[in-house]
PDB file of N, CA and C in Angstrom:
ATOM      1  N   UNK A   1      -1.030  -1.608 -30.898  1.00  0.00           N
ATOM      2  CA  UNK A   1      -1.557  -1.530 -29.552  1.00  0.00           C
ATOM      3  C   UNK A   1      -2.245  -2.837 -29.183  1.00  0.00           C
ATOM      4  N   UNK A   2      -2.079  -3.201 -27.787  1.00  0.00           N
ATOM      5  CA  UNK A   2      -2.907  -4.490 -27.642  1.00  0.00           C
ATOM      6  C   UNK A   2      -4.138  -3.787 -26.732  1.00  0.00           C
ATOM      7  N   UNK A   3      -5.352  -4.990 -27.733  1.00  0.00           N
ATOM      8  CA  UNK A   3      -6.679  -4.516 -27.414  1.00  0.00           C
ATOM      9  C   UNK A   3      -7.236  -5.552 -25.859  1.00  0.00           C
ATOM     10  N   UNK A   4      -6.520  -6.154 -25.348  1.00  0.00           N
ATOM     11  CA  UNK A   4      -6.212  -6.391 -24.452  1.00  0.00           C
ATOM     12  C   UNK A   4      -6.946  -6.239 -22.791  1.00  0.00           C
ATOM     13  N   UNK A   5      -7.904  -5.273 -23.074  1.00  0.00           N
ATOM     14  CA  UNK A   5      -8.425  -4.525 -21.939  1.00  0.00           C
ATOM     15  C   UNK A   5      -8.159  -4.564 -20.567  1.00  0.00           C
ATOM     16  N   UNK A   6      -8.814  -6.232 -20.350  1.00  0.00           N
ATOM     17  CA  UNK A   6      -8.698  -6.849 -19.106  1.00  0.00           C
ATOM     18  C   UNK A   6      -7.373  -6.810 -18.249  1.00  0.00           C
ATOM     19  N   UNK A   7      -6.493  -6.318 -18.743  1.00  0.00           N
ATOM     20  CA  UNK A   7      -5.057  -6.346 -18.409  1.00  0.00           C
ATOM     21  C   UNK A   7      -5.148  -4.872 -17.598  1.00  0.00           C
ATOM     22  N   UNK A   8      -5.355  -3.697 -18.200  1.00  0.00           N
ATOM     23  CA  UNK A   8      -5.370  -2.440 -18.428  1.00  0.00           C
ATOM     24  C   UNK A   8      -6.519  -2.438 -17.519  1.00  0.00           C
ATOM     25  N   UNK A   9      -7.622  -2.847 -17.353  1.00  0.00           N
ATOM     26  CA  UNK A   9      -8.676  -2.298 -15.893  1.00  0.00           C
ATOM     27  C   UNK A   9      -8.139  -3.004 -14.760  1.00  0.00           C
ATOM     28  N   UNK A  10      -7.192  -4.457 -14.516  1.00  0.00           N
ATOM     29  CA  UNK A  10      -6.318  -4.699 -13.392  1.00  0.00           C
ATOM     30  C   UNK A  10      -5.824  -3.489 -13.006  1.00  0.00           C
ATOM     31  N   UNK A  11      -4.880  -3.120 -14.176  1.00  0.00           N
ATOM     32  CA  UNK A  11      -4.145  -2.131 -13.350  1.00  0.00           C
ATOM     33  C   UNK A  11      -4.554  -1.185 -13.149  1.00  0.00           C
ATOM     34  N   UNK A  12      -5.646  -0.176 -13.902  1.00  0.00           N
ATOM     35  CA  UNK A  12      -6.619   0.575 -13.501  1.00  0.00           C
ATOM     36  C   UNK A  12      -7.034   0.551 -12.332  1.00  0.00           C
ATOM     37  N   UNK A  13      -7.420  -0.320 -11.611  1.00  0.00           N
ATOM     38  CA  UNK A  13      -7.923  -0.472 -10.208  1.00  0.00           C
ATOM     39  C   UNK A  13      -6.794  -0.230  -9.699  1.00  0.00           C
ATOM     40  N   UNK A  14      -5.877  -0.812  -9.597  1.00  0.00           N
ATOM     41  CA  UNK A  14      -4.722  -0.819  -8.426  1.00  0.00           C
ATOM     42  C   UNK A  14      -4.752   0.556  -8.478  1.00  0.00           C
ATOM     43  N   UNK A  15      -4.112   1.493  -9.704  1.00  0.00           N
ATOM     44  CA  UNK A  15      -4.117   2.765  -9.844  1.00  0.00           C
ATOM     45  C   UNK A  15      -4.954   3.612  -8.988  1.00  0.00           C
ATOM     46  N   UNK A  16      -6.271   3.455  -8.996  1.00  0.00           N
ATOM     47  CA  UNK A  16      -7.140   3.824  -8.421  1.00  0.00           C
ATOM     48  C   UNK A  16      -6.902   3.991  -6.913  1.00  0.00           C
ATOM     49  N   UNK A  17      -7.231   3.161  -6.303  1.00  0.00           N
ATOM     50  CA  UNK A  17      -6.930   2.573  -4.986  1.00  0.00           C
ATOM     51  C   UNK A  17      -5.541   3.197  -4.270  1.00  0.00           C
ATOM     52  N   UNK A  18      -4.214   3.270  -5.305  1.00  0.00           N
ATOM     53  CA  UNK A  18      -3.020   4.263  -4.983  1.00  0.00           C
ATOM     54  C   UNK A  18      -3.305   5.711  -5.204  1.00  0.00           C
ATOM     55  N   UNK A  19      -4.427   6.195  -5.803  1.00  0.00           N
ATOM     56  CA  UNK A  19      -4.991   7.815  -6.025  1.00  0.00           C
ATOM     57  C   UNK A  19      -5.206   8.216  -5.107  1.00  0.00           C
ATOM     58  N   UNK A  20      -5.169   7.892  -4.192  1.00  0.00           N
ATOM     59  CA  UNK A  20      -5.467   8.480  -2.155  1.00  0.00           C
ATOM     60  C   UNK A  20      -4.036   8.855  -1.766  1.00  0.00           C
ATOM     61  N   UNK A  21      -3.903  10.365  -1.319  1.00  0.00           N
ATOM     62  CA  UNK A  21      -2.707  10.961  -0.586  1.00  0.00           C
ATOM     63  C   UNK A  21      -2.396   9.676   0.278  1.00  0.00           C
ATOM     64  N   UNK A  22      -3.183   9.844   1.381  1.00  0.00           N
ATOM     65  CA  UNK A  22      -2.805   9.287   2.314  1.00  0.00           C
ATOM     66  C   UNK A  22      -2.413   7.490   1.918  1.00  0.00           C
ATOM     67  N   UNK A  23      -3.153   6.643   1.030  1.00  0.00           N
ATOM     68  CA  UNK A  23      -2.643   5.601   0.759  1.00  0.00           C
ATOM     69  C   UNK A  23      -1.597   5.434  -0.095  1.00  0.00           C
ATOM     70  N   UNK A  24      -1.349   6.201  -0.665  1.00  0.00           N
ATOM     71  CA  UNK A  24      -0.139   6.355  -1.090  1.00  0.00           C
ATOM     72  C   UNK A  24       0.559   6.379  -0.264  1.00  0.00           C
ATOM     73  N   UNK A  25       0.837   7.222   0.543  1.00  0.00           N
ATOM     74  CA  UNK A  25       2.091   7.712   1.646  1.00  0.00           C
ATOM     75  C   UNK A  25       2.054   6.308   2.504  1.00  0.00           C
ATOM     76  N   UNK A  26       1.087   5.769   2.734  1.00  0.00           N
ATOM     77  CA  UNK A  26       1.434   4.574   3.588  1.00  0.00           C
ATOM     78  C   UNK A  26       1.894   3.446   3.134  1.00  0.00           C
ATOM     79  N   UNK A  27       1.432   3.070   1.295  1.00  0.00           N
ATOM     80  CA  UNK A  27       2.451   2.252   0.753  1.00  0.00           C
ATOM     81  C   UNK A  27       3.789   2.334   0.512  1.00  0.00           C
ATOM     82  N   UNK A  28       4.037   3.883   0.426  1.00  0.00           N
ATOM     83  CA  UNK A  28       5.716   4.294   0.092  1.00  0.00           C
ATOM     84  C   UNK A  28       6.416   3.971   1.328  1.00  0.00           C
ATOM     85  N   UNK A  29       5.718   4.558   3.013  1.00  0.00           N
ATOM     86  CA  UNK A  29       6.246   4.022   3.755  1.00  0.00           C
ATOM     87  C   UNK A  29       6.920   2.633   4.445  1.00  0.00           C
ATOM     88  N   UNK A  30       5.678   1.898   3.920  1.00  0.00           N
ATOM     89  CA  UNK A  30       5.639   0.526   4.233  1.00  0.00           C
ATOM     90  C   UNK A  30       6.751   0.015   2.991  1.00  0.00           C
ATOM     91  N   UNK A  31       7.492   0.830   1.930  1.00  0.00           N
ATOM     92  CA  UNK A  31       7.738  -0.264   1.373  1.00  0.00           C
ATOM     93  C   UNK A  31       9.595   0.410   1.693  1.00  0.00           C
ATOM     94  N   UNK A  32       9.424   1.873   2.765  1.00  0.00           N
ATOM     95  CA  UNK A  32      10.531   2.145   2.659  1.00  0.00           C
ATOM     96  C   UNK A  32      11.433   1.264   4.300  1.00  0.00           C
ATOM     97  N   UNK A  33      10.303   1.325   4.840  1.00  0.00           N
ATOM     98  CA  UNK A  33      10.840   0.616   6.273  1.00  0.00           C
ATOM     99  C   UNK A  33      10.148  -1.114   6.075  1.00  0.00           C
ATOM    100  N   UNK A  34      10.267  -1.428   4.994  1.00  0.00           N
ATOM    101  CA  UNK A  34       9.844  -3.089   5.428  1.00  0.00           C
ATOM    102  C   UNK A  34       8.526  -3.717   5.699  1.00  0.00           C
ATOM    103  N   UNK A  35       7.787  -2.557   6.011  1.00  0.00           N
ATOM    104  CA  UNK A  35       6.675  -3.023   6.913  1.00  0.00           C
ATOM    105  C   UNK A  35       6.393  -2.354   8.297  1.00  0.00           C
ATOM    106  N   UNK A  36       5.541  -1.990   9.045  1.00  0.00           N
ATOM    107  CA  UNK A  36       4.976  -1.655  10.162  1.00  0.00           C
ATOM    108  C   UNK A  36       3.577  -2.048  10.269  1.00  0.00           C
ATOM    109  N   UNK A  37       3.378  -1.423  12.273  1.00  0.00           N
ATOM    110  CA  UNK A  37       2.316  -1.818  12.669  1.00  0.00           C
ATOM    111  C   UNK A  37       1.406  -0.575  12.545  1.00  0.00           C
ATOM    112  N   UNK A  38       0.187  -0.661  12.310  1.00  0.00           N
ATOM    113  CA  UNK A  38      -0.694   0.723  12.334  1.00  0.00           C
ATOM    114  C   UNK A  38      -0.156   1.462  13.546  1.00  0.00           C
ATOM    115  N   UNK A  39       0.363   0.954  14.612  1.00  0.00           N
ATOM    116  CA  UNK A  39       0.572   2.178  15.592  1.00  0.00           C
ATOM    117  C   UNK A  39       1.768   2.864  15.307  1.00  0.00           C
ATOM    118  N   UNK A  40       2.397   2.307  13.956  1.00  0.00           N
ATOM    119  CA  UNK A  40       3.937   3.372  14.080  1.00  0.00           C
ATOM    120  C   UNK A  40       3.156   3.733  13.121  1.00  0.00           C
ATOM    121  N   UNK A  41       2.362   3.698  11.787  1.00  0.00           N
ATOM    122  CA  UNK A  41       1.620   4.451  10.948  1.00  0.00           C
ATOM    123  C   UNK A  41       1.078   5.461  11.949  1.00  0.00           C
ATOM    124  N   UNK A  42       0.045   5.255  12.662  1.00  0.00           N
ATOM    125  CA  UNK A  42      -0.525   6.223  13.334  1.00  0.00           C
ATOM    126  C   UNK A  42       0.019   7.335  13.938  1.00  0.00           C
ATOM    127  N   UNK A  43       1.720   6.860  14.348  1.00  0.00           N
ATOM    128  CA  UNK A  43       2.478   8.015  14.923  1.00  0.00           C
ATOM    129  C   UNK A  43       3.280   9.051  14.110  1.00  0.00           C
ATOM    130  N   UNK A  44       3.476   8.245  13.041  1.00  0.00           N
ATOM    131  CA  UNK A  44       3.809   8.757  11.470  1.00  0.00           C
ATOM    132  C   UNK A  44       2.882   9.770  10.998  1.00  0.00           C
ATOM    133  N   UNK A  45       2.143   9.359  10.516  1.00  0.00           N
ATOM    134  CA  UNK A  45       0.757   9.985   9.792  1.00  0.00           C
ATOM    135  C   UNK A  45       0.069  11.083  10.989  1.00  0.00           C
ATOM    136  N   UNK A  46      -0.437  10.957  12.189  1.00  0.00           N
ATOM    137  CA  UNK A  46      -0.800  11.852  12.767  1.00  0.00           C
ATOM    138  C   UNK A  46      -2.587  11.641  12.856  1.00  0.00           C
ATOM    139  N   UNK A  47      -3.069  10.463  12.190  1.00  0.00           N
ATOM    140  CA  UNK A  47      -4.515  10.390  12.028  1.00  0.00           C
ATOM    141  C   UNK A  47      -4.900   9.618  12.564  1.00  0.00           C
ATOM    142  N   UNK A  48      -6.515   9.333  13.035  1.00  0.00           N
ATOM    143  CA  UNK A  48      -6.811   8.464  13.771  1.00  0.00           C
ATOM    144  C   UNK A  48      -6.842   6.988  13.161  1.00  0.00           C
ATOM    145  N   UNK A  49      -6.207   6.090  14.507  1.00  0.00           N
ATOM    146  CA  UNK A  49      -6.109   4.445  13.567  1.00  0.00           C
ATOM    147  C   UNK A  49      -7.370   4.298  13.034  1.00  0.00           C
ATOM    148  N   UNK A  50      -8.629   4.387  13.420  1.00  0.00           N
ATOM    149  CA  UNK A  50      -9.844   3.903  12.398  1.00  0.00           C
ATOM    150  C   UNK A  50      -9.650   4.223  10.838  1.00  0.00           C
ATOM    151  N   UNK A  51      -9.057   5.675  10.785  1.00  0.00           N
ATOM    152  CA  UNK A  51      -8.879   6.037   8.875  1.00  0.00           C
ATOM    153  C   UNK A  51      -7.977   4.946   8.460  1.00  0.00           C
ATOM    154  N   UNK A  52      -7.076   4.796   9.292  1.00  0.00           N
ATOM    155  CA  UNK A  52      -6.123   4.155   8.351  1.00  0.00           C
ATOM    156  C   UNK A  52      -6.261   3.222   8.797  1.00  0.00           C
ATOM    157  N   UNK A  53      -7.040   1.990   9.299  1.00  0.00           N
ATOM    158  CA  UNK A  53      -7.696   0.942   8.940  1.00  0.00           C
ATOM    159  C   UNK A  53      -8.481   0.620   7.984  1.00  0.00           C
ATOM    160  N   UNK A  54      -9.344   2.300   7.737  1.00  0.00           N
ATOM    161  CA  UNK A  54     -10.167   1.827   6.438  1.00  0.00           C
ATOM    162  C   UNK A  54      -9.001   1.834   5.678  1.00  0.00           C
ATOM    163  N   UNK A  55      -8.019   2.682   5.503  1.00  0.00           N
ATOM    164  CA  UNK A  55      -7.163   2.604   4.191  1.00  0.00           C
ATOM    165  C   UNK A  55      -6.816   1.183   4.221  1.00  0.00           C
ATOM    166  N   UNK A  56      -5.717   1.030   4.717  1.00  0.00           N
ATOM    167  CA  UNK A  56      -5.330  -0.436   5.244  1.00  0.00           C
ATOM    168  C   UNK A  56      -6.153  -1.428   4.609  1.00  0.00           C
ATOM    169  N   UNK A  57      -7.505  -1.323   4.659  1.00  0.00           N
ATOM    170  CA  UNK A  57      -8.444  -2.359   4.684  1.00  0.00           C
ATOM    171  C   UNK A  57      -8.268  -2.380   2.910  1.00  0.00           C
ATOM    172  N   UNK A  58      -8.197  -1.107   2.428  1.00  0.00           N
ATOM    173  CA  UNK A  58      -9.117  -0.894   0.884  1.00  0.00           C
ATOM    174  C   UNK A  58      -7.320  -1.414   0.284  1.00  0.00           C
ATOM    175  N   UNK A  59      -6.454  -1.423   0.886  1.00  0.00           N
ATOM    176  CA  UNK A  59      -5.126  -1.413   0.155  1.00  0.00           C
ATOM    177  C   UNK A  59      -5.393  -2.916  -0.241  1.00  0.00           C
ATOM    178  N   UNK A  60      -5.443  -3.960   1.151  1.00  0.00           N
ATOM    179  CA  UNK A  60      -5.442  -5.313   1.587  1.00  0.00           C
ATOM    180  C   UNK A  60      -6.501  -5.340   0.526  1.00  0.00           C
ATOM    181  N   UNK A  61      -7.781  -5.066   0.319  1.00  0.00           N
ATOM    182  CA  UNK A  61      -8.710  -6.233  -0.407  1.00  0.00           C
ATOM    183  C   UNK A  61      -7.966  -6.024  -2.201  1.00  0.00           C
ATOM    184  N   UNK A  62      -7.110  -4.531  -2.408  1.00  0.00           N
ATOM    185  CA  UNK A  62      -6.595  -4.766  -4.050  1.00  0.00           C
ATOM    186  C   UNK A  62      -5.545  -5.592  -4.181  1.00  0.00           C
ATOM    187  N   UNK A  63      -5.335  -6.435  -3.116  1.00  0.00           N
ATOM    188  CA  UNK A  63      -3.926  -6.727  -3.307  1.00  0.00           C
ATOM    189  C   UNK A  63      -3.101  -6.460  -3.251  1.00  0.00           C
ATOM    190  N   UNK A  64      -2.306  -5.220  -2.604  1.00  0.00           N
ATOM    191  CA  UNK A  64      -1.653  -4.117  -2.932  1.00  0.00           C
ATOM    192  C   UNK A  64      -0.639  -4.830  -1.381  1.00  0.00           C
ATOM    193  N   UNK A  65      -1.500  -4.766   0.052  1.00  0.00           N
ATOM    194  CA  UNK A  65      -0.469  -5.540   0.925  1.00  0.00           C
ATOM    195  C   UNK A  65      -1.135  -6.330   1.529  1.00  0.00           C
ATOM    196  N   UNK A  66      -0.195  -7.084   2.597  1.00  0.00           N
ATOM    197  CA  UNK A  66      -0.552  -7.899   3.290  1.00  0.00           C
ATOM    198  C   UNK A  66      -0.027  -8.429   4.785  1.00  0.00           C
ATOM    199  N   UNK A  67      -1.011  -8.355   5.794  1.00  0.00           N
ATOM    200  CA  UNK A  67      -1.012  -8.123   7.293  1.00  0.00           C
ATOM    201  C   UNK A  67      -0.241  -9.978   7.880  1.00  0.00           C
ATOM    202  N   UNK A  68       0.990  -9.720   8.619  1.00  0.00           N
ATOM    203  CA  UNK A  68       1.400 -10.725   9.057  1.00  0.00           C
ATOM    204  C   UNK A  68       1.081 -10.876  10.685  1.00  0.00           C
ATOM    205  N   UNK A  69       0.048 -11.726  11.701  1.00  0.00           N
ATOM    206  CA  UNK A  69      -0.332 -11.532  12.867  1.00  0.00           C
ATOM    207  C   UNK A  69       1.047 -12.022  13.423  1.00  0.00           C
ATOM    208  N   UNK A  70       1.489 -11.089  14.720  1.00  0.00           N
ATOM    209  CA  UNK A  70       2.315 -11.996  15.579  1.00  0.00           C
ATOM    210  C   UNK A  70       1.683 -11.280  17.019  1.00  0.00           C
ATOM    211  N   UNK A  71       1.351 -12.373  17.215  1.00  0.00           N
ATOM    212  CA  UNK A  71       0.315 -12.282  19.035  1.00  0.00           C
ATOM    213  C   UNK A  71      -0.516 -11.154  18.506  1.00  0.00           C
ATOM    214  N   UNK A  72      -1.115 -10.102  19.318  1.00  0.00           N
ATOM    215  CA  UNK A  72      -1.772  -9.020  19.260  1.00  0.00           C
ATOM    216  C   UNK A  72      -1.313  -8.077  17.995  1.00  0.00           C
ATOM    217  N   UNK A  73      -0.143  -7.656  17.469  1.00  0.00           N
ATOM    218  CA  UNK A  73       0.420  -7.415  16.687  1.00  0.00           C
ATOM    219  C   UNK A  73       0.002  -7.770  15.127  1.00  0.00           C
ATOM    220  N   UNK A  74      -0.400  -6.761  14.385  1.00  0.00           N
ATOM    221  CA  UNK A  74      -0.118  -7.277  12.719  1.00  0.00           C
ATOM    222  C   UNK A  74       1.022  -6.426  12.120  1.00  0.00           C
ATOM    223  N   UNK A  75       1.663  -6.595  11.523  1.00  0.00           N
ATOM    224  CA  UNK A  75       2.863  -6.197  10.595  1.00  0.00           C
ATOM    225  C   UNK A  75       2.414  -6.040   9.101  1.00  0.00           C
ATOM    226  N   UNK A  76       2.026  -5.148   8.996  1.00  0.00           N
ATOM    227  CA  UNK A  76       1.505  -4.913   7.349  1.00  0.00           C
ATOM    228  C   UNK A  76       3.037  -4.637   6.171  1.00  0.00           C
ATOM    229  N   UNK A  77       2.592  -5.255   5.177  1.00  0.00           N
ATOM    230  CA  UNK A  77       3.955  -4.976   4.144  1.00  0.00           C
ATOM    231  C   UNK A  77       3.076  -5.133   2.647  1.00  0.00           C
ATOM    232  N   UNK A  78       3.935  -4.186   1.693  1.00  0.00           N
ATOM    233  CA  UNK A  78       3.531  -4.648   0.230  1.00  0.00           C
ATOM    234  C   UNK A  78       3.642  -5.951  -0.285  1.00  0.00           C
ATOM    235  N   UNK A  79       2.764  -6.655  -0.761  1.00  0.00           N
ATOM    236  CA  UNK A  79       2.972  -7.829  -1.564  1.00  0.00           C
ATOM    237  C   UNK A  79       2.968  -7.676  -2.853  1.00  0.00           C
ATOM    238  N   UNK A  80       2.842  -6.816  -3.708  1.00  0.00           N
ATOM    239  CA  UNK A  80       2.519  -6.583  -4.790  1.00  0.00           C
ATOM    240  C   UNK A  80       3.761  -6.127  -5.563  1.00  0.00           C
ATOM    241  N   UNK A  81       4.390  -6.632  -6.318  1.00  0.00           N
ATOM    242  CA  UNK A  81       5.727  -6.361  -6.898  1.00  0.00           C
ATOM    243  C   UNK A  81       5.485  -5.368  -7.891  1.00  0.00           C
ATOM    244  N   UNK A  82       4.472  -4.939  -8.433  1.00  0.00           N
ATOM    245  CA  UNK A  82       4.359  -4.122  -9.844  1.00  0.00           C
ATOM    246  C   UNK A  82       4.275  -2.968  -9.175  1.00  0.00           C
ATOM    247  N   UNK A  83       3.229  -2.828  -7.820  1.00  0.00           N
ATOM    248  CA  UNK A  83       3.346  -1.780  -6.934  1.00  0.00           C
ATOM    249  C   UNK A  83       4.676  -1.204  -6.603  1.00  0.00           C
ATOM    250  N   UNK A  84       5.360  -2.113  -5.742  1.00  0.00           N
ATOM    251  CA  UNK A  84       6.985  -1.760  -5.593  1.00  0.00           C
ATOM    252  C   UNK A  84       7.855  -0.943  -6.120  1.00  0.00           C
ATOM    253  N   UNK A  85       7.561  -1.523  -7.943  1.00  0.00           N
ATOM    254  CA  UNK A  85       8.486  -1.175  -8.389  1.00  0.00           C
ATOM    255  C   UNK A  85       7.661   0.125  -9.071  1.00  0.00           C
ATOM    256  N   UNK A  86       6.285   0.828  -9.091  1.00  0.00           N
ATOM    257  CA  UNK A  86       6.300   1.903  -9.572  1.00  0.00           C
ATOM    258  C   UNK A  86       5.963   3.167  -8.326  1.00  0.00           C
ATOM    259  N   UNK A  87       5.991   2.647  -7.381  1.00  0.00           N
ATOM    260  CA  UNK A  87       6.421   3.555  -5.907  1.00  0.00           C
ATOM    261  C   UNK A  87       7.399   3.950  -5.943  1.00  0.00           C
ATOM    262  N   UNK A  88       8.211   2.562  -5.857  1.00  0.00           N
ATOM    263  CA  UNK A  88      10.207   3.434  -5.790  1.00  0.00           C
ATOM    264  C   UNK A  88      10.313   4.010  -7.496  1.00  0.00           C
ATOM    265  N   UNK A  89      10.030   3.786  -8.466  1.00  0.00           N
ATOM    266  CA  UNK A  89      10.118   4.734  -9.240  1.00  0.00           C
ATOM    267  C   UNK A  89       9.692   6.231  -9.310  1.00  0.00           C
ATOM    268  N   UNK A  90       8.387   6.222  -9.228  1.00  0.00           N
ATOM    269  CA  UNK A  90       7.887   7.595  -8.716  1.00  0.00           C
ATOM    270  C   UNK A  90       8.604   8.660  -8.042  1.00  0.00           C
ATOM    271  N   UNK A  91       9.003   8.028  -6.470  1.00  0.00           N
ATOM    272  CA  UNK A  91       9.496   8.592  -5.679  1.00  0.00           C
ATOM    273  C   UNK A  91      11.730   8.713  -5.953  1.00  0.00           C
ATOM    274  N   UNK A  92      11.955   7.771  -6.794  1.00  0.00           N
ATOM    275  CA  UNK A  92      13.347   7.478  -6.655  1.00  0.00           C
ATOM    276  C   UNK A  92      13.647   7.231  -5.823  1.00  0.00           C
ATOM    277  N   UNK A  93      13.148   5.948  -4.857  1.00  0.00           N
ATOM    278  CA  UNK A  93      13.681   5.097  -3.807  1.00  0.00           C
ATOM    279  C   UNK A  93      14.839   4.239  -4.620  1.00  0.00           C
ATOM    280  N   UNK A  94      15.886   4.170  -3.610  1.00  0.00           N
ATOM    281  CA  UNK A  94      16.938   3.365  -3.795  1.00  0.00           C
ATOM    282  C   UNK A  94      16.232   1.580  -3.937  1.00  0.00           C
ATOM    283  N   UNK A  95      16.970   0.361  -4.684  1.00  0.00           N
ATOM    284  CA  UNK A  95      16.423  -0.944  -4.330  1.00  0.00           C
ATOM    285  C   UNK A  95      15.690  -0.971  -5.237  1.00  0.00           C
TER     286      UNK A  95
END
């Protein structure tokens, strides 16, 4: 076994941070359509944009995604490749 720790509380956190229904469902989404804006989340999800700004917010500071501005507009998407690939595993997303 590697004693290693520091490796293992990285991903611990991320883990963490994906332990939320709802942030979950918005990373699987975001990673099944590319990316969206909180207002197609919001029409998706059914909740008010402030929650899922805080989510949004708590995803963005683990690293998990990241908001592209165009004019008024942000476009949120996963940046996180380890994420990616144990979302579409989880779920058996195609890609």
């Amino acid at each position: 076994m590697d004693k290693d720790y520091l490796k293992y509380t990285e991903m611990a956190e991320l883990l963490k941070v994906l332990a939320h229904p709802v942030r979950l469902c918005i990373v699987r989404g975001l990673i099944e359509n590319g990316g969206c804006n909180v207002t197609h989340m919001q029409d998706c999800l059914n909740i008010p944009q402030s929650t899922i700004s805080q989510h949004l917010q708590k995803l963005k500071t683990a690293g998990v995604i990241k908001g592209k501005r165009n004019g008024l507009e942000i476009k949120y998407s996963v940046c996180n490749e380890d994420i990616i690939k144990l979302v579409k595993n989880m779920f058996n997303l195609e890609g």
